[in-house]
C-alpha atoms as a PDB file:
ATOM      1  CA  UNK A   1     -36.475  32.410  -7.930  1.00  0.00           C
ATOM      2  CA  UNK A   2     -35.534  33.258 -11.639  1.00  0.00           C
ATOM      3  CA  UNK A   3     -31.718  33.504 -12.529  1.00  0.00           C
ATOM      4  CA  UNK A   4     -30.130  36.459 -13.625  1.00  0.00           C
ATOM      5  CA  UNK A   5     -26.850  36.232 -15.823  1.00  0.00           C
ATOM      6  CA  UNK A   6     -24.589  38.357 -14.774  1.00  0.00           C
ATOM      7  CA  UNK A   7     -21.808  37.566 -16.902  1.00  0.00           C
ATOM      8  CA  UNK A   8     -21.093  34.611 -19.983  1.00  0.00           C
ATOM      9  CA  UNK A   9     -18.648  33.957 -22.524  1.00  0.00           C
ATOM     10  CA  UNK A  10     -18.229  30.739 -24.556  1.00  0.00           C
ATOM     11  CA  UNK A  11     -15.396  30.638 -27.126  1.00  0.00           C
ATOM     12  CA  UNK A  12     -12.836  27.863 -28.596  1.00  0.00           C
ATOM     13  CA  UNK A  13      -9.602  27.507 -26.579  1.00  0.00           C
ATOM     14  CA  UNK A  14      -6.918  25.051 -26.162  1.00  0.00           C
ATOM     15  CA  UNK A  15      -6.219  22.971 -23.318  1.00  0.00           C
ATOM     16  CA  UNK A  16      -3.110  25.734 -22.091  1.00  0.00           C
ATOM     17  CA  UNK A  17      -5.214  28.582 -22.277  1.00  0.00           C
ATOM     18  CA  UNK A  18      -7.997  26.826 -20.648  1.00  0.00           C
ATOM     19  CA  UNK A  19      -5.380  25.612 -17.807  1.00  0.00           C
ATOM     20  CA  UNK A  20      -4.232  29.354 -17.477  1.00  0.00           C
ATOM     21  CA  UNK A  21      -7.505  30.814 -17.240  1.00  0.00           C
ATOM     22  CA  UNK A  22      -8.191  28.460 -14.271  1.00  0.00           C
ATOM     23  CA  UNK A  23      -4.894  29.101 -12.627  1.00  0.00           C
ATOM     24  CA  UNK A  24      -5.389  32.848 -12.688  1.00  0.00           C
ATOM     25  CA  UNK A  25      -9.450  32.148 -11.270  1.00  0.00           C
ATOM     26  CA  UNK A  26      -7.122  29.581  -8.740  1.00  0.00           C
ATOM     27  CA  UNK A  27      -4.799  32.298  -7.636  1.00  0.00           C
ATOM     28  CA  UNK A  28      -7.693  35.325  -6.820  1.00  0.00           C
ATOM     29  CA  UNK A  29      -9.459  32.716  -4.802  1.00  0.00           C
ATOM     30  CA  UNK A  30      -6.532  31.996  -2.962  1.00  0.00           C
ATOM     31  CA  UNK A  31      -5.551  35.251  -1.917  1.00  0.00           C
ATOM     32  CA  UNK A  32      -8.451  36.447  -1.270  1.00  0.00           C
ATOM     33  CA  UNK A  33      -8.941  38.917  -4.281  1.00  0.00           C
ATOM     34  CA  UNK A  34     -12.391  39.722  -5.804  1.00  0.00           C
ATOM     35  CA  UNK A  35     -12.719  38.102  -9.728  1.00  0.00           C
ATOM     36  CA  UNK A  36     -13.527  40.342 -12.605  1.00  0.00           C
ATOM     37  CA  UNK A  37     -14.540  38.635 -15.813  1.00  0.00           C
ATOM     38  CA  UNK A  38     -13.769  40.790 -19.245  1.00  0.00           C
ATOM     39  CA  UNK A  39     -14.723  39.889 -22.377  1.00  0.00           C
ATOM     40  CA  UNK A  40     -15.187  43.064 -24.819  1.00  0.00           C
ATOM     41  CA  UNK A  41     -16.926  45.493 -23.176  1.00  0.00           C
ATOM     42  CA  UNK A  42     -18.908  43.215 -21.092  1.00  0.00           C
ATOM     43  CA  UNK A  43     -17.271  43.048 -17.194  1.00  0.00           C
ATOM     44  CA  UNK A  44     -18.851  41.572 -13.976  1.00  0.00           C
ATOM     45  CA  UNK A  45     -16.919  42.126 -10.633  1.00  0.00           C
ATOM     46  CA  UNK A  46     -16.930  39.059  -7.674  1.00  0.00           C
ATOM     47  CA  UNK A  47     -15.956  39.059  -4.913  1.00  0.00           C
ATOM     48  CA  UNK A  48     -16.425  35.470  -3.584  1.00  0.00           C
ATOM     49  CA  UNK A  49     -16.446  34.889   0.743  1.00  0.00           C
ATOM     50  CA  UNK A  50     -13.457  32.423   2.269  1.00  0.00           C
ATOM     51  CA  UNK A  51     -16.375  29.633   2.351  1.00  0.00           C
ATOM     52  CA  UNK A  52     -17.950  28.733  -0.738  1.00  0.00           C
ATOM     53  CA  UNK A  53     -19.777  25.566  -2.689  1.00  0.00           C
ATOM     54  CA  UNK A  54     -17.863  24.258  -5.399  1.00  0.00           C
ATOM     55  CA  UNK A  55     -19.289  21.807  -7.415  1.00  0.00           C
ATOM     56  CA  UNK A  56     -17.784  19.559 -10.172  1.00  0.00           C
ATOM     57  CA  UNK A  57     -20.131  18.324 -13.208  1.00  0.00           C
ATOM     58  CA  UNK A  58     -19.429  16.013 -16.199  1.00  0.00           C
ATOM     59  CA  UNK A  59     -21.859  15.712 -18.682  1.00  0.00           C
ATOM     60  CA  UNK A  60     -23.017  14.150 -21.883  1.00  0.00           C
ATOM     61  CA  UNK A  61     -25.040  15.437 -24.119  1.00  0.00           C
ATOM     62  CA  UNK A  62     -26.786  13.762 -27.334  1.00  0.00           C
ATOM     63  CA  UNK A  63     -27.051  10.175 -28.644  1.00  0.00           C
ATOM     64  CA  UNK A  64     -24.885   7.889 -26.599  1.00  0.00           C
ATOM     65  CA  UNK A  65     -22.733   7.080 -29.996  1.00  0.00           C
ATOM     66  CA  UNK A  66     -22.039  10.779 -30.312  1.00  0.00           C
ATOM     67  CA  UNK A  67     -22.891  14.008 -29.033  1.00  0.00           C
ATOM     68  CA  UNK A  68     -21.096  16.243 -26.628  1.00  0.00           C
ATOM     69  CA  UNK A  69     -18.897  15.910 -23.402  1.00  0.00           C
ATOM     70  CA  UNK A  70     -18.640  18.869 -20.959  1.00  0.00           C
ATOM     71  CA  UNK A  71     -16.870  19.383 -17.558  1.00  0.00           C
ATOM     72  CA  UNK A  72     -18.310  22.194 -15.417  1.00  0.00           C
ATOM     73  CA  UNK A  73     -16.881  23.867 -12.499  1.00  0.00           C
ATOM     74  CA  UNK A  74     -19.331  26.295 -10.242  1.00  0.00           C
ATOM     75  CA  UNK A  75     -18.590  28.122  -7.244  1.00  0.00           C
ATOM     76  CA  UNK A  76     -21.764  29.206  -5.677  1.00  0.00           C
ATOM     77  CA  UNK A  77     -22.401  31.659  -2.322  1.00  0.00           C
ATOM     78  CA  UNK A  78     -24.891  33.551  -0.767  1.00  0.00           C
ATOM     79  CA  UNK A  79     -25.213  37.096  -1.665  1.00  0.00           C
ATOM     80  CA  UNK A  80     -25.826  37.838   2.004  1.00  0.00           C
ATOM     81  CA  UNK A  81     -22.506  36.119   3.402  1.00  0.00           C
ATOM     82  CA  UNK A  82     -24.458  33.939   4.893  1.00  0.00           C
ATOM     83  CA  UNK A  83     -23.605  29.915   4.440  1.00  0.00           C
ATOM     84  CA  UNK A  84     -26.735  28.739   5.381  1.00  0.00           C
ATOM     85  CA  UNK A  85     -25.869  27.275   8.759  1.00  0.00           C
ATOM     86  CA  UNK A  86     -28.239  25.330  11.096  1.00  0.00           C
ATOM     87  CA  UNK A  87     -28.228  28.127  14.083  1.00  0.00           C
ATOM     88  CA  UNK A  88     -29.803  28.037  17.321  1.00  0.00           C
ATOM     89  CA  UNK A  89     -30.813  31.116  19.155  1.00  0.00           C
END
């Protein structure tokens, strides 16, 4: 199934802004509230279920002398609600 972006926004930050970001993304999910992502007039609305998938990537990108190093944090759910559970009926 193709992906659809909802939402993306890549710009240079430092490492406090970054750490605020995440501890505003950190609070929502903890109490329960959906997350809205702004960036000009661009806006996407989530509201994320009490179980999700969270997944933690680092990467390298390039020559292994040089290139690029990333860290990647994704939270993934079904649109449905459902979590994919093994169900008998």
């Amino acid at each position: 199934m193709p992906e659809k972006v909802l939402f993306k926004s890549e710009q240079v930050a430092s490492r406090g802004d970054v750490a605020a970001y995440l501890r505003t993304v950190a609070d929502k999910l903890d109490a329960g509230d959906a997350l809205t992502l702004e960036s000009g007039s661009e806006s996407v609305s989530l509201d994320p279920p009490q179980s999700v998938e969270f997944e933690v990537k680092a990467e390298h990108e390039g020559p292994a002398e040089a290139g690029e190093l990333s860290v990647e944090f994704e939270i993934e759910w079904d649109v449905d609600g459902s979590d994919g559970s093994l169900e008998i009926k």
